[in-house]
PDB file of N, CA and C in Angstrom:
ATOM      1  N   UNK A   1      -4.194-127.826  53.489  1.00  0.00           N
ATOM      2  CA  UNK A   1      -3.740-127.134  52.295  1.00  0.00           C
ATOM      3  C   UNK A   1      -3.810-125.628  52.554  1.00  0.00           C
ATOM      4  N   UNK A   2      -2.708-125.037  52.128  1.00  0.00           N
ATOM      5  CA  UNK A   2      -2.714-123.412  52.577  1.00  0.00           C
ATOM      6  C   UNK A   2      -3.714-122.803  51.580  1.00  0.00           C
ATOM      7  N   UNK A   3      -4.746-121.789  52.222  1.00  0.00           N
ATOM      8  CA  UNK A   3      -5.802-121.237  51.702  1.00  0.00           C
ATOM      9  C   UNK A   3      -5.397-120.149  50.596  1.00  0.00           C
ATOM     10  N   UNK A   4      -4.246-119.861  50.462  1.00  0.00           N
ATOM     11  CA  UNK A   4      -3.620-118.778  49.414  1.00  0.00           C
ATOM     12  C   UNK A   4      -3.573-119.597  48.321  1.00  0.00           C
ATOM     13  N   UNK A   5      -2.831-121.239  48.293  1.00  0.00           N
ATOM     14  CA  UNK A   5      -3.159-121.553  46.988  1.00  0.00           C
ATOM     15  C   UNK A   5      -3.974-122.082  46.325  1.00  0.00           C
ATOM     16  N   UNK A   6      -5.154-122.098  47.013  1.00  0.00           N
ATOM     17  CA  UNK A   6      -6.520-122.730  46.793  1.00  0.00           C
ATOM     18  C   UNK A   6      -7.418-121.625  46.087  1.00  0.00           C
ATOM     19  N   UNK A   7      -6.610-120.345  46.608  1.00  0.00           N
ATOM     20  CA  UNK A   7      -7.392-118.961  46.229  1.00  0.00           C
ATOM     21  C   UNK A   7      -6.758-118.808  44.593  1.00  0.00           C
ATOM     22  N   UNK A   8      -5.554-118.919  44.400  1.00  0.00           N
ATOM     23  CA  UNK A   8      -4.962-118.602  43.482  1.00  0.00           C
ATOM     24  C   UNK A   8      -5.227-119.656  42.248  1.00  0.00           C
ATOM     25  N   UNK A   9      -5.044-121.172  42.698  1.00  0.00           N
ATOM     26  CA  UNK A   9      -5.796-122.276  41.925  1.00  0.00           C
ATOM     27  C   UNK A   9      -7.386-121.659  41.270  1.00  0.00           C
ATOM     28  N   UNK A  10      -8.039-121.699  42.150  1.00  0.00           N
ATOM     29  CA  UNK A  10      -9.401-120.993  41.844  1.00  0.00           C
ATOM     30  C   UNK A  10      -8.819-119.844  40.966  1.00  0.00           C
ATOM     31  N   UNK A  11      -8.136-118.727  40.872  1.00  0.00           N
ATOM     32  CA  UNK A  11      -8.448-117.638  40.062  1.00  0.00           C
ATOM     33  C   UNK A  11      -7.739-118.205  38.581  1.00  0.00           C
ATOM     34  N   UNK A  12      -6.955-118.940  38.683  1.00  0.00           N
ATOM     35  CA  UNK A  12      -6.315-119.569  37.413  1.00  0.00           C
ATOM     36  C   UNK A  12      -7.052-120.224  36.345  1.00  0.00           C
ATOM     37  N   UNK A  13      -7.711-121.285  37.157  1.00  0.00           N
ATOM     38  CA  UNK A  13      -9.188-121.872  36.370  1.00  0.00           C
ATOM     39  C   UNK A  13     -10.101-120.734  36.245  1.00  0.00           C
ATOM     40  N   UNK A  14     -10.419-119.698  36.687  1.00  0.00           N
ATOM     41  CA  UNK A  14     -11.552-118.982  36.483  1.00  0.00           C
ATOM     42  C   UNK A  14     -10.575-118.214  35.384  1.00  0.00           C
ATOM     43  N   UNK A  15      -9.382-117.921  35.146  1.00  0.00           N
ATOM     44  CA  UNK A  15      -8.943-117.134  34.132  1.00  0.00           C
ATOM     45  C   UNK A  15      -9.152-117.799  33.180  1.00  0.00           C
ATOM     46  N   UNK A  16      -8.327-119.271  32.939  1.00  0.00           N
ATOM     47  CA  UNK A  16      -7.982-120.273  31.734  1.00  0.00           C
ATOM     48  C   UNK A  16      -9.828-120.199  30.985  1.00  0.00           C
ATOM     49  N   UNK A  17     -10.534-119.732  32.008  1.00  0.00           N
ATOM     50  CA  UNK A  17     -12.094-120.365  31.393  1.00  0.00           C
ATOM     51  C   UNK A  17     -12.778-118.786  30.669  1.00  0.00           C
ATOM     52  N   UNK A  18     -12.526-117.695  31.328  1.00  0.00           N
ATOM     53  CA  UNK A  18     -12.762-116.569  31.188  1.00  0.00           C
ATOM     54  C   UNK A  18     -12.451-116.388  29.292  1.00  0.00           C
ATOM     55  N   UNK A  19     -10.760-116.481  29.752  1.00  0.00           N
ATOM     56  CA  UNK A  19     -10.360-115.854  28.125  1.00  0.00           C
ATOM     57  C   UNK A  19     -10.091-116.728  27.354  1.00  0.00           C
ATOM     58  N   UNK A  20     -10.467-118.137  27.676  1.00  0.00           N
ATOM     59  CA  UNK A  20     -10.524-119.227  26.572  1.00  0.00           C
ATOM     60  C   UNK A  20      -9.068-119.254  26.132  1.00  0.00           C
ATOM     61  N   UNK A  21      -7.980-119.430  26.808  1.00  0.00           N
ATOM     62  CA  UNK A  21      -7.251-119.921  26.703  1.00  0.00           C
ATOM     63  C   UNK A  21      -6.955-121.587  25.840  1.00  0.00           C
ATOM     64  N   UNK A  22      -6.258-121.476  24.890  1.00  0.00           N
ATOM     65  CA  UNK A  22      -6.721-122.698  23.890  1.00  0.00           C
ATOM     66  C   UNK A  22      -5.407-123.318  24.827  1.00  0.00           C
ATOM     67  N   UNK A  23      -4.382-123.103  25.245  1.00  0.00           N
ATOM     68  CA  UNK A  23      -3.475-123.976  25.602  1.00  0.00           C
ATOM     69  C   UNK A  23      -3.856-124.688  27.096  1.00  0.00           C
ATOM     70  N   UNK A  24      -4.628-124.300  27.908  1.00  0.00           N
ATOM     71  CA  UNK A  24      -5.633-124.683  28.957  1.00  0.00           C
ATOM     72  C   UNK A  24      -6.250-125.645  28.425  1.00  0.00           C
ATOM     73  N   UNK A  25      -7.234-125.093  27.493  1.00  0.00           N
ATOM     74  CA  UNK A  25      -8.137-126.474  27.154  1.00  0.00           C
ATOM     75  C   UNK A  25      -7.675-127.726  25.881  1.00  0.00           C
ATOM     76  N   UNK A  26      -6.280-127.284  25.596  1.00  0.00           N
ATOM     77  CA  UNK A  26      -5.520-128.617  24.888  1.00  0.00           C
ATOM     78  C   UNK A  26      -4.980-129.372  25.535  1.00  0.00           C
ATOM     79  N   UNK A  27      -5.050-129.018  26.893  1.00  0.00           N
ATOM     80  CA  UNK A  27      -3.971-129.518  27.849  1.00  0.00           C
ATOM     81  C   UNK A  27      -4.128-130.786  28.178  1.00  0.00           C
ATOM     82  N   UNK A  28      -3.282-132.067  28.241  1.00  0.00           N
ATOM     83  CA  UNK A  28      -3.871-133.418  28.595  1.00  0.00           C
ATOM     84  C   UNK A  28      -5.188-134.089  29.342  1.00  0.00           C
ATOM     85  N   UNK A  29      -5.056-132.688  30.358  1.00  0.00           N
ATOM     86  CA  UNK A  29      -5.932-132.966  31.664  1.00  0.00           C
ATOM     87  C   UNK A  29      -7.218-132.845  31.208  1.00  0.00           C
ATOM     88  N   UNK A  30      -7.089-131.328  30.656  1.00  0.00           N
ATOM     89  CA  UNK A  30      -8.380-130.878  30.466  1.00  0.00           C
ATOM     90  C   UNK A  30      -9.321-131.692  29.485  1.00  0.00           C
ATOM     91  N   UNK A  31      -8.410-132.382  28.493  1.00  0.00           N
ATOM     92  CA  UNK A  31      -8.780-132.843  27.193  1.00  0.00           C
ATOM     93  C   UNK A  31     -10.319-133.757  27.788  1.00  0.00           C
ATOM     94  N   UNK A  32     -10.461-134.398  28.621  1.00  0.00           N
ATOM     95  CA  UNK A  32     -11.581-135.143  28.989  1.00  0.00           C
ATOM     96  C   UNK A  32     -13.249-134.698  28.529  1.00  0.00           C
ATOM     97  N   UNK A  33     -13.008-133.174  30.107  1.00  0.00           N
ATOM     98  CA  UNK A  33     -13.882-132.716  30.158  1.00  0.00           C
ATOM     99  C   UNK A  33     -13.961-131.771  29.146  1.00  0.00           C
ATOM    100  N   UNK A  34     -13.132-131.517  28.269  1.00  0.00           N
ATOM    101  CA  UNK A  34     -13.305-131.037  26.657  1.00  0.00           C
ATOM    102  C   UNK A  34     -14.280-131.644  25.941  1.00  0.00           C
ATOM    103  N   UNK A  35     -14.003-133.379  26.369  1.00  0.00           N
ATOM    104  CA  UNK A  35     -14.708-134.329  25.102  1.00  0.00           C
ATOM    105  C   UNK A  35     -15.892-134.425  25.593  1.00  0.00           C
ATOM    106  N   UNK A  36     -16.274-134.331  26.852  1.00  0.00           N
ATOM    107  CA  UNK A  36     -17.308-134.826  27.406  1.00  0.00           C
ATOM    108  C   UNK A  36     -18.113-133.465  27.517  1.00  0.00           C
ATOM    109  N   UNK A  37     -17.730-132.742  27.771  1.00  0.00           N
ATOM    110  CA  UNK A  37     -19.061-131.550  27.908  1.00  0.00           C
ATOM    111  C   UNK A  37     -18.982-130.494  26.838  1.00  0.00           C
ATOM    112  N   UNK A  38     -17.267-130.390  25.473  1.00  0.00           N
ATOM    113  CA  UNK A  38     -17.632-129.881  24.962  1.00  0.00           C
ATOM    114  C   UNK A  38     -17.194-128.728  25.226  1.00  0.00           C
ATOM    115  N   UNK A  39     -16.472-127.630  24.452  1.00  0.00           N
ATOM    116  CA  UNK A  39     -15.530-126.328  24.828  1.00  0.00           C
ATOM    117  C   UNK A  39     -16.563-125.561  25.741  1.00  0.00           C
ATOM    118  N   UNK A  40     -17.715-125.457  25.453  1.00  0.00           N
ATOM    119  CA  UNK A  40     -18.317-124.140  26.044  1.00  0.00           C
ATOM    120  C   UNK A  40     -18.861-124.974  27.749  1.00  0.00           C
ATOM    121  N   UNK A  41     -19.287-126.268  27.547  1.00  0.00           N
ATOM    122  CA  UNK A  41     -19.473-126.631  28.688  1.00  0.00           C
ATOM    123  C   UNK A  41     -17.955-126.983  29.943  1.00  0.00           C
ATOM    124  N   UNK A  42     -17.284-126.966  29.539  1.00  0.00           N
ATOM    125  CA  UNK A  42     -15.748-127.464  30.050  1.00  0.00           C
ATOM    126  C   UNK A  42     -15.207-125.726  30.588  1.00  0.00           C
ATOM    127  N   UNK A  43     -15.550-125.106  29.936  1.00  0.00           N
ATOM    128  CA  UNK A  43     -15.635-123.458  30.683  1.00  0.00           C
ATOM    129  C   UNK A  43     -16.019-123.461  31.634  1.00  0.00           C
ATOM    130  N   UNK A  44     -17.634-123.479  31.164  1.00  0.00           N
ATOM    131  CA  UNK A  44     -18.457-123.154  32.834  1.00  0.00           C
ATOM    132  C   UNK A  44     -17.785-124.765  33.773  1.00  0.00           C
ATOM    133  N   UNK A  45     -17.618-125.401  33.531  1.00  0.00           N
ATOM    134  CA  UNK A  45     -17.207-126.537  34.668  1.00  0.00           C
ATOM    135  C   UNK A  45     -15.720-126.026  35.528  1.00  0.00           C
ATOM    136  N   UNK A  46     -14.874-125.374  34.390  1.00  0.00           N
ATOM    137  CA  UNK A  46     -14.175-124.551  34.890  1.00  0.00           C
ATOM    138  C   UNK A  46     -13.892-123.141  35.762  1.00  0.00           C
ATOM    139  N   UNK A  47     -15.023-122.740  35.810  1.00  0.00           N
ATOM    140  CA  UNK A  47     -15.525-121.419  36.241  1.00  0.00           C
ATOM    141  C   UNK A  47     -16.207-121.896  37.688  1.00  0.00           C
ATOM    142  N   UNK A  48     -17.343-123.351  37.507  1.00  0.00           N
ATOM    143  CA  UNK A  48     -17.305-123.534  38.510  1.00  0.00           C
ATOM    144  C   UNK A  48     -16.632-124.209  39.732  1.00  0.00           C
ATOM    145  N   UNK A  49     -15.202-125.010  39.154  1.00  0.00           N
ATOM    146  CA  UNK A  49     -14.275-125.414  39.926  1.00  0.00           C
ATOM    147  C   UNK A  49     -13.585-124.108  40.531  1.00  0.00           C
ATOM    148  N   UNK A  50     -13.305-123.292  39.976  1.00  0.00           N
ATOM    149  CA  UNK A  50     -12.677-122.054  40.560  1.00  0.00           C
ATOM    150  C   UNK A  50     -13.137-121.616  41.218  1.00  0.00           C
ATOM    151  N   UNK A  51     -14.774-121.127  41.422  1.00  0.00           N
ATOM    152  CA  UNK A  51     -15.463-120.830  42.664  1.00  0.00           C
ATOM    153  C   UNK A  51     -15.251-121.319  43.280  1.00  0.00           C
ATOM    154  N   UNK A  52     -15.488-122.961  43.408  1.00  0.00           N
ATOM    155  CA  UNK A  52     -15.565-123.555  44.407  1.00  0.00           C
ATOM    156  C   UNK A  52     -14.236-123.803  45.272  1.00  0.00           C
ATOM    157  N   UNK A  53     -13.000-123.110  44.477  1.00  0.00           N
ATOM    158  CA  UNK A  53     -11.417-123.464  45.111  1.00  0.00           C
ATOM    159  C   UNK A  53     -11.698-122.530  45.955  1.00  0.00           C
ATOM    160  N   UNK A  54     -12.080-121.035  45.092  1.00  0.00           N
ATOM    161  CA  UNK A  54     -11.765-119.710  45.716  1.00  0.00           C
ATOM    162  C   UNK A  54     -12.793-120.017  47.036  1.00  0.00           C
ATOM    163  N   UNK A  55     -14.208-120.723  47.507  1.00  0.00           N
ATOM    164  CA  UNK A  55     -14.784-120.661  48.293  1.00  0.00           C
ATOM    165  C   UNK A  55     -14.168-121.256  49.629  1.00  0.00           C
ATOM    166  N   UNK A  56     -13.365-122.507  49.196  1.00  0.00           N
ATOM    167  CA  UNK A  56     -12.768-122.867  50.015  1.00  0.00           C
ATOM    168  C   UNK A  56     -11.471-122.162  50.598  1.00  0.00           C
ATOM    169  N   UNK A  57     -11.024-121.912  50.306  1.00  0.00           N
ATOM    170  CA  UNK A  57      -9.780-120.748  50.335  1.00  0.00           C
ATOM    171  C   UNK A  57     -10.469-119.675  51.573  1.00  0.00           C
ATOM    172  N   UNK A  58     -11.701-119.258  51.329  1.00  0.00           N
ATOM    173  CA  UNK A  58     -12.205-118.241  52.109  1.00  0.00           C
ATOM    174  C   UNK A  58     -12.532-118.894  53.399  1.00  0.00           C
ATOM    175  N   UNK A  59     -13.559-119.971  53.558  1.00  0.00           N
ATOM    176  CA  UNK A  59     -13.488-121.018  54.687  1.00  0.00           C
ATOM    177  C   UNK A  59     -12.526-121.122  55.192  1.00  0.00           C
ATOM    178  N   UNK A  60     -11.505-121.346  55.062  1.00  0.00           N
ATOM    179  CA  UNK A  60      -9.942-122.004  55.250  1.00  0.00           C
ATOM    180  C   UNK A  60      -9.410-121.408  56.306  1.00  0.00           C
ATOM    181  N   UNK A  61      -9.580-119.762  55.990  1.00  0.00           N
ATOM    182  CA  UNK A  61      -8.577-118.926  56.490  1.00  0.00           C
ATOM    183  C   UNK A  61      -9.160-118.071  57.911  1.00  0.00           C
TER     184      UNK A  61
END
């Protein structure tokens, strides 16, 4: 997988989670880990998927 869009994936989730984007977290996908951890926890799960894209992205390259 090219490390640019792993970087950019990562900054997207770290945005959608940042400014609470309501159309992010209505989104089919997201709706899960909405129900299950709950708006404020489904952030940070989001914040930490994005690290972990952007970390890989850095490995990668």
């Amino acid at each position: 997988m090219e490390p640019a869009f792993l970087f950019f994936a990562g900054l997207f989730c770290m945005a959608g989670a940042a400014l609470d984007w309501s159309w992010f977290f209505d989104n089919w996908r997201a709706k899960p880990f909405v129900e299950a951890l709950g708006r404020e926890g489904a952030r940070l799960f989001y914040v930490a998927l994005g690290t972990c894209l952007m970390s890989a992205a850095y490995y990668m390259r």
